[in-house]
N, C-alpha and C. Protein backbone atom coordinates (compact mmCIF):
# COMPACT_ATOMS: atom_id res chain seq x y z
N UNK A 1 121.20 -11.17 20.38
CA UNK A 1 120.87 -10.76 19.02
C UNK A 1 119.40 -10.36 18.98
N UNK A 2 119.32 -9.61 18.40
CA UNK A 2 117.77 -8.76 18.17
C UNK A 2 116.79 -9.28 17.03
N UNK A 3 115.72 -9.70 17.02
CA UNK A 3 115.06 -10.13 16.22
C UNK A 3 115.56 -9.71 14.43
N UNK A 4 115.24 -10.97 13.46
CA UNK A 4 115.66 -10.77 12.03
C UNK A 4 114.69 -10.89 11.45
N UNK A 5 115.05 -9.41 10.34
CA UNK A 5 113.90 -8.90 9.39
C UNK A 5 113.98 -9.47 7.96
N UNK A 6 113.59 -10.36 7.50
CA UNK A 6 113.81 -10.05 5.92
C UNK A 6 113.57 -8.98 5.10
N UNK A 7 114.75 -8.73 4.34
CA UNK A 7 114.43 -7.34 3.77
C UNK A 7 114.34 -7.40 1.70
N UNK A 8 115.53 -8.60 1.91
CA UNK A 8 115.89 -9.25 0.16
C UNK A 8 115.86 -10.14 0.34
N UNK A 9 115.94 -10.97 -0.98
CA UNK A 9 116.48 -12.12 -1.52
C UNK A 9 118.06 -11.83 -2.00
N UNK A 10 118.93 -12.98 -1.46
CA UNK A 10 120.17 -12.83 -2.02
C UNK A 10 120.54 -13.13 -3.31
N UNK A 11 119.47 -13.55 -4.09
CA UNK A 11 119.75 -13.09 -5.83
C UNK A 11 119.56 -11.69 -6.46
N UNK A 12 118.76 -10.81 -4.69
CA UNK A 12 119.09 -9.71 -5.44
C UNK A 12 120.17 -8.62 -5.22
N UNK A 13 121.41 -9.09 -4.85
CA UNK A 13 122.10 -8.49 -4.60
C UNK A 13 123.50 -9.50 -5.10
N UNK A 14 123.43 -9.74 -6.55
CA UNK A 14 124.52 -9.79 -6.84
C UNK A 14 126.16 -9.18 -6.32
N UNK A 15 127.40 -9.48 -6.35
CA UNK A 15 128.38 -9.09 -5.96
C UNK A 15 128.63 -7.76 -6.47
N UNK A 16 128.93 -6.83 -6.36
CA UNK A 16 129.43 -5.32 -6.43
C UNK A 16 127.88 -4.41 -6.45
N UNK A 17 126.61 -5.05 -5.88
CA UNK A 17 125.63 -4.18 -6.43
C UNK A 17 125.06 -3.62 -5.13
N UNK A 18 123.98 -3.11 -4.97
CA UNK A 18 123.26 -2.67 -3.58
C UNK A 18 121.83 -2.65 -3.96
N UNK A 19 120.64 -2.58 -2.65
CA UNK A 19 119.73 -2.37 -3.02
C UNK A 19 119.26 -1.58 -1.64
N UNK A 20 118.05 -0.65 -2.41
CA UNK A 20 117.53 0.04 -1.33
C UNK A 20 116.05 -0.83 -0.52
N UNK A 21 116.31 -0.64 0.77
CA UNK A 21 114.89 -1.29 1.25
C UNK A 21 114.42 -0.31 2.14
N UNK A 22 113.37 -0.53 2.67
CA UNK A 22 112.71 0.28 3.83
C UNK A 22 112.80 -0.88 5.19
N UNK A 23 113.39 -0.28 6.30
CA UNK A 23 113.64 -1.19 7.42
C UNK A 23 113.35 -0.23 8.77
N UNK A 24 112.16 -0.35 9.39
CA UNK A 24 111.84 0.04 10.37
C UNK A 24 111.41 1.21 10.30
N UNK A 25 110.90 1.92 8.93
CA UNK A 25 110.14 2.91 8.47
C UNK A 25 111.59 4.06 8.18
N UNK A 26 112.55 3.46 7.98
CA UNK A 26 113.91 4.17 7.29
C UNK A 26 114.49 3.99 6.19
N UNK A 27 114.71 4.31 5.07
CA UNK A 27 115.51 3.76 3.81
C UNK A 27 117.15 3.40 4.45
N UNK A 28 117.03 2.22 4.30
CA UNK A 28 118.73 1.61 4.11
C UNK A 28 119.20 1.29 3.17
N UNK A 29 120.22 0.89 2.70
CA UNK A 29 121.31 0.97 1.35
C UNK A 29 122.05 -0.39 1.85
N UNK A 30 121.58 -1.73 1.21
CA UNK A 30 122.68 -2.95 1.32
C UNK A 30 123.34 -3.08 0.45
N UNK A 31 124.84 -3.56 0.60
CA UNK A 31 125.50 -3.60 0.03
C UNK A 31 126.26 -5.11 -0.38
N UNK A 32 126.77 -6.02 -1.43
CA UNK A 32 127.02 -6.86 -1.39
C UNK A 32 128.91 -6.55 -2.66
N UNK A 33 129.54 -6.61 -0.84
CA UNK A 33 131.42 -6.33 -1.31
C UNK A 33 131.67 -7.37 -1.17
N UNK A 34 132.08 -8.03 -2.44
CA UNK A 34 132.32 -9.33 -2.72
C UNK A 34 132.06 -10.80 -1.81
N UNK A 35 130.95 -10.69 -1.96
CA UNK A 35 130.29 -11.78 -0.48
C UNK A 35 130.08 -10.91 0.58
N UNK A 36 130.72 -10.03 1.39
CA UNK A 36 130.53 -9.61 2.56
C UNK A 36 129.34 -8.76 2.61
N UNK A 37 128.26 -8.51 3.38
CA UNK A 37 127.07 -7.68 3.33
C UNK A 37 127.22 -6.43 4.54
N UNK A 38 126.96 -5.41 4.36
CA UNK A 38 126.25 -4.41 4.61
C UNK A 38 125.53 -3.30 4.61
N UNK A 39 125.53 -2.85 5.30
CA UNK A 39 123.59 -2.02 5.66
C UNK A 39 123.90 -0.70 5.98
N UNK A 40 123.61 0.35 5.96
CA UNK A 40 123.95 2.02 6.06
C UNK A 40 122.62 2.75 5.71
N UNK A 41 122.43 3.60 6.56
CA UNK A 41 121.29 4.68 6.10
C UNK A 41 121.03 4.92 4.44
N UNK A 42 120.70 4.92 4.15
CA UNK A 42 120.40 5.85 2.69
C UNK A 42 120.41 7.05 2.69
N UNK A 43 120.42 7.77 3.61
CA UNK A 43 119.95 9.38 3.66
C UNK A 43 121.26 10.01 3.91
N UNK A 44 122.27 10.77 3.01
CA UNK A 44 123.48 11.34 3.36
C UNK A 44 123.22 12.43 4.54
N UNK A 45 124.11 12.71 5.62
CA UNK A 45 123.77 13.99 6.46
C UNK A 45 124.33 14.88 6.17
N UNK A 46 124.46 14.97 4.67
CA UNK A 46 125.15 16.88 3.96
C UNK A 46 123.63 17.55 3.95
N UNK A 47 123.06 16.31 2.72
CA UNK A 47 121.93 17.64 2.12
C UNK A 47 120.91 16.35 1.50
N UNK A 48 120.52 14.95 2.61
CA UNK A 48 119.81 13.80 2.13
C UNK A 48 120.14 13.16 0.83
N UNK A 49 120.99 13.07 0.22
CA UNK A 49 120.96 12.71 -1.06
C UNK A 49 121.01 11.01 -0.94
N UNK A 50 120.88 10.33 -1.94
CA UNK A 50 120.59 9.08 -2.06
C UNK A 50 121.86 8.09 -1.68
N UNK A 51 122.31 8.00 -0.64
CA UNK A 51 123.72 7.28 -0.74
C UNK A 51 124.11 5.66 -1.36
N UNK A 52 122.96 5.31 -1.51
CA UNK A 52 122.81 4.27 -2.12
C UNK A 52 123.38 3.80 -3.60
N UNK A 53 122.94 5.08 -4.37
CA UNK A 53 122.73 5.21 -5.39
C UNK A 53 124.24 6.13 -6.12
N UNK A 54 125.33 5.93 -4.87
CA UNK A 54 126.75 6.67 -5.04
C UNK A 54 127.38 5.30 -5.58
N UNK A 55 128.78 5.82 -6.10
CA UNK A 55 130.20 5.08 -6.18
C UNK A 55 131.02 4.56 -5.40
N UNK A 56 130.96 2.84 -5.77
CA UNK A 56 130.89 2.18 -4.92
C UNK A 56 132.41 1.28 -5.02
N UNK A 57 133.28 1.95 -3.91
CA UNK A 57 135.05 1.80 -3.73
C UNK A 57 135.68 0.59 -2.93
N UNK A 58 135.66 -0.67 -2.68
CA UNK A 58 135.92 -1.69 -1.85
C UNK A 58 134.77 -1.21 -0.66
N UNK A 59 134.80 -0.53 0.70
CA UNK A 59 133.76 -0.82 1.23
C UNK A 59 133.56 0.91 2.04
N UNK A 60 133.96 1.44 0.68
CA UNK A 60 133.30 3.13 0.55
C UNK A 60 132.67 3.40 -0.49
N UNK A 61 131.63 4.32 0.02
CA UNK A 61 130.65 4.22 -0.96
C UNK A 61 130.70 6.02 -0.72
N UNK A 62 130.27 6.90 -1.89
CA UNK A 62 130.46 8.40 -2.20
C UNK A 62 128.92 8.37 -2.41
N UNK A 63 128.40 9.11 -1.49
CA UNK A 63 126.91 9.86 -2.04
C UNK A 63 127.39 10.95 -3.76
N UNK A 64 125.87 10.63 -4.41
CA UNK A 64 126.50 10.92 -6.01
C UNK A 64 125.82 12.29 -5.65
N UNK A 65 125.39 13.04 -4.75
CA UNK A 65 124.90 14.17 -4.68
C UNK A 65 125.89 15.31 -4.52
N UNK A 66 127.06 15.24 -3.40
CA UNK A 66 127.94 16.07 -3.37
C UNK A 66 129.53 15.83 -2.97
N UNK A 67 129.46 14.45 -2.65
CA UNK A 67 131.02 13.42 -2.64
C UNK A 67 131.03 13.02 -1.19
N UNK A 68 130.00 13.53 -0.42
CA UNK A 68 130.63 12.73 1.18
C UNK A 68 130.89 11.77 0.71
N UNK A 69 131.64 10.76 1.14
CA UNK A 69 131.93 9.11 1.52
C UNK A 69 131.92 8.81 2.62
N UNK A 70 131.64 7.46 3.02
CA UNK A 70 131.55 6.83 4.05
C UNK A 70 132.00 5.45 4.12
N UNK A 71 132.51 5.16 5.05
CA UNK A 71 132.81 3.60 5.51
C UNK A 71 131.50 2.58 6.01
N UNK A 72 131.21 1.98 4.63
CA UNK A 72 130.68 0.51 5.21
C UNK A 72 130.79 -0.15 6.29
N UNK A 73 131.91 -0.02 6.81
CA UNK A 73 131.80 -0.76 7.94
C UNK A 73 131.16 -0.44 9.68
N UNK A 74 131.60 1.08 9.08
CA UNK A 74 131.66 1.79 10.62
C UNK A 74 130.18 3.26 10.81
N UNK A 75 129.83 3.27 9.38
CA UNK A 75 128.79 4.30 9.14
C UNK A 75 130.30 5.66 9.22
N UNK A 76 131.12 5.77 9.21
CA UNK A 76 132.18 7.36 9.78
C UNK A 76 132.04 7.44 8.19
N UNK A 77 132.30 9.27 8.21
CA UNK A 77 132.49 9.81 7.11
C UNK A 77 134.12 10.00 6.80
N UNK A 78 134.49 9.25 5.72
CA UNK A 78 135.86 9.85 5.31
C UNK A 78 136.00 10.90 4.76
N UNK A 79 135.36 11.86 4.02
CA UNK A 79 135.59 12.95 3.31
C UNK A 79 134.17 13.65 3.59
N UNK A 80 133.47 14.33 4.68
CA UNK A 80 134.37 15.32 5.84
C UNK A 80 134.46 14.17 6.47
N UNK A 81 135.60 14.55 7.20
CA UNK A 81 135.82 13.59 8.70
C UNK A 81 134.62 14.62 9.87
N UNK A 82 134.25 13.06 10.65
CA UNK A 82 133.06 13.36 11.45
C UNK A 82 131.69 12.70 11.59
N UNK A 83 131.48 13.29 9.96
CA UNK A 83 129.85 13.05 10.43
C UNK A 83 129.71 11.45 10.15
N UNK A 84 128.77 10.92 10.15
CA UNK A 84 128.54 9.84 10.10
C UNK A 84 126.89 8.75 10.01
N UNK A 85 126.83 7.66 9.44
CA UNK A 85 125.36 7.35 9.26
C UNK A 85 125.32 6.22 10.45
N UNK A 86 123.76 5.55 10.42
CA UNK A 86 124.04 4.77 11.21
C UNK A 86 124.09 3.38 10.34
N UNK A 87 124.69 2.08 10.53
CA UNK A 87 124.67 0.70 10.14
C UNK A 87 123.97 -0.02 10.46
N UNK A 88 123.92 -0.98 9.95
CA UNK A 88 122.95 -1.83 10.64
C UNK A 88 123.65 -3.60 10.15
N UNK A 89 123.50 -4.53 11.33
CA UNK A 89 124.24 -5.68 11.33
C UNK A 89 122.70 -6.83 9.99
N UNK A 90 123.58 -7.08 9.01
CA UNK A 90 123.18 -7.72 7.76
C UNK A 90 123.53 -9.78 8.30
N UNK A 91 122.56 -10.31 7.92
CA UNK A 91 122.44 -11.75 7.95
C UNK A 91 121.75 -12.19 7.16
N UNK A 92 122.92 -13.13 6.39
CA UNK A 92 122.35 -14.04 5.24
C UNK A 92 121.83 -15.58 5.74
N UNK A 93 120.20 -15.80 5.76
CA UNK A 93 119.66 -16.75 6.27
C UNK A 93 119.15 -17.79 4.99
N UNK A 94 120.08 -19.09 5.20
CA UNK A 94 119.47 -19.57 3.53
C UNK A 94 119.20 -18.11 2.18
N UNK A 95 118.52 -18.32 1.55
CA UNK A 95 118.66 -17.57 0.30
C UNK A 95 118.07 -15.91 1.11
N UNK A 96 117.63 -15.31 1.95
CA UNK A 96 117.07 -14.23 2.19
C UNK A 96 118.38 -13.60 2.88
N UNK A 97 117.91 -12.08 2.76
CA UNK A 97 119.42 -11.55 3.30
C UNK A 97 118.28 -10.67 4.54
N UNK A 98 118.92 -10.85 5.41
CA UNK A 98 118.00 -10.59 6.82
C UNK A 98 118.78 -8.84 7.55
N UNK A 99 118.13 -7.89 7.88
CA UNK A 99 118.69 -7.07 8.92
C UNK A 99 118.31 -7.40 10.36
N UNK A 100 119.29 -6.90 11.38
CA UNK A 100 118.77 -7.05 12.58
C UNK A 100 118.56 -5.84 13.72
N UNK A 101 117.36 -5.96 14.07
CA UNK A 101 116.82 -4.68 15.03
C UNK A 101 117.52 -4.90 15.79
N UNK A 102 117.68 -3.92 16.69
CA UNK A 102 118.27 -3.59 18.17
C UNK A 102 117.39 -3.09 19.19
């Protein structure tokens, strides 16, 4: 396992919400699906739009800029099939919600 970053507090990521952080000089997008956490670029690869800040489907989330979606789990794009972001592995340490470098 690769060193852990604090990035939040897990009060701030109530259940169905996300927050944007900066992690390793990149915007990421966490996500909190009903208890389960994860982590995805922020930056859509259509046209950068805020993916964070999309509609948020069990553990697909739609950039609100032009509808890519993507899988939480895997960074793959469902709608185009293909492209894809990168993830990043999320750890909840006592109350802080931690990412981990690679």
């Amino acid at each position: 396992m690769g060193e852990l970053v604090t990035v939040a507090s897990l009060s701030d990521l109530p259940p169905g919400s996300s927050k944007i952080v900066s992690f390793e000089g990149k915007s990421v997008a966490i996500f909190n699906v009903g208890g389960a956490f994860y982590a995805i670029q922020n930056v859509c690869v259509h046209r950068g739009g805020p993916v964070g800040e999309g509609e948020l489907d069990g553990t697909t989330i739609t950039c609100p800029w032009h509808g890519w979606s993507y899988d939480l789990t895997t960074g793959t794009s469902e709608s185009p099939p293909g492209a894809q972001l990168p993830t990043y592995r999320v750890h909840i340490v006592g109350s802080e919600v931690k990412l981990e470098r690679s």
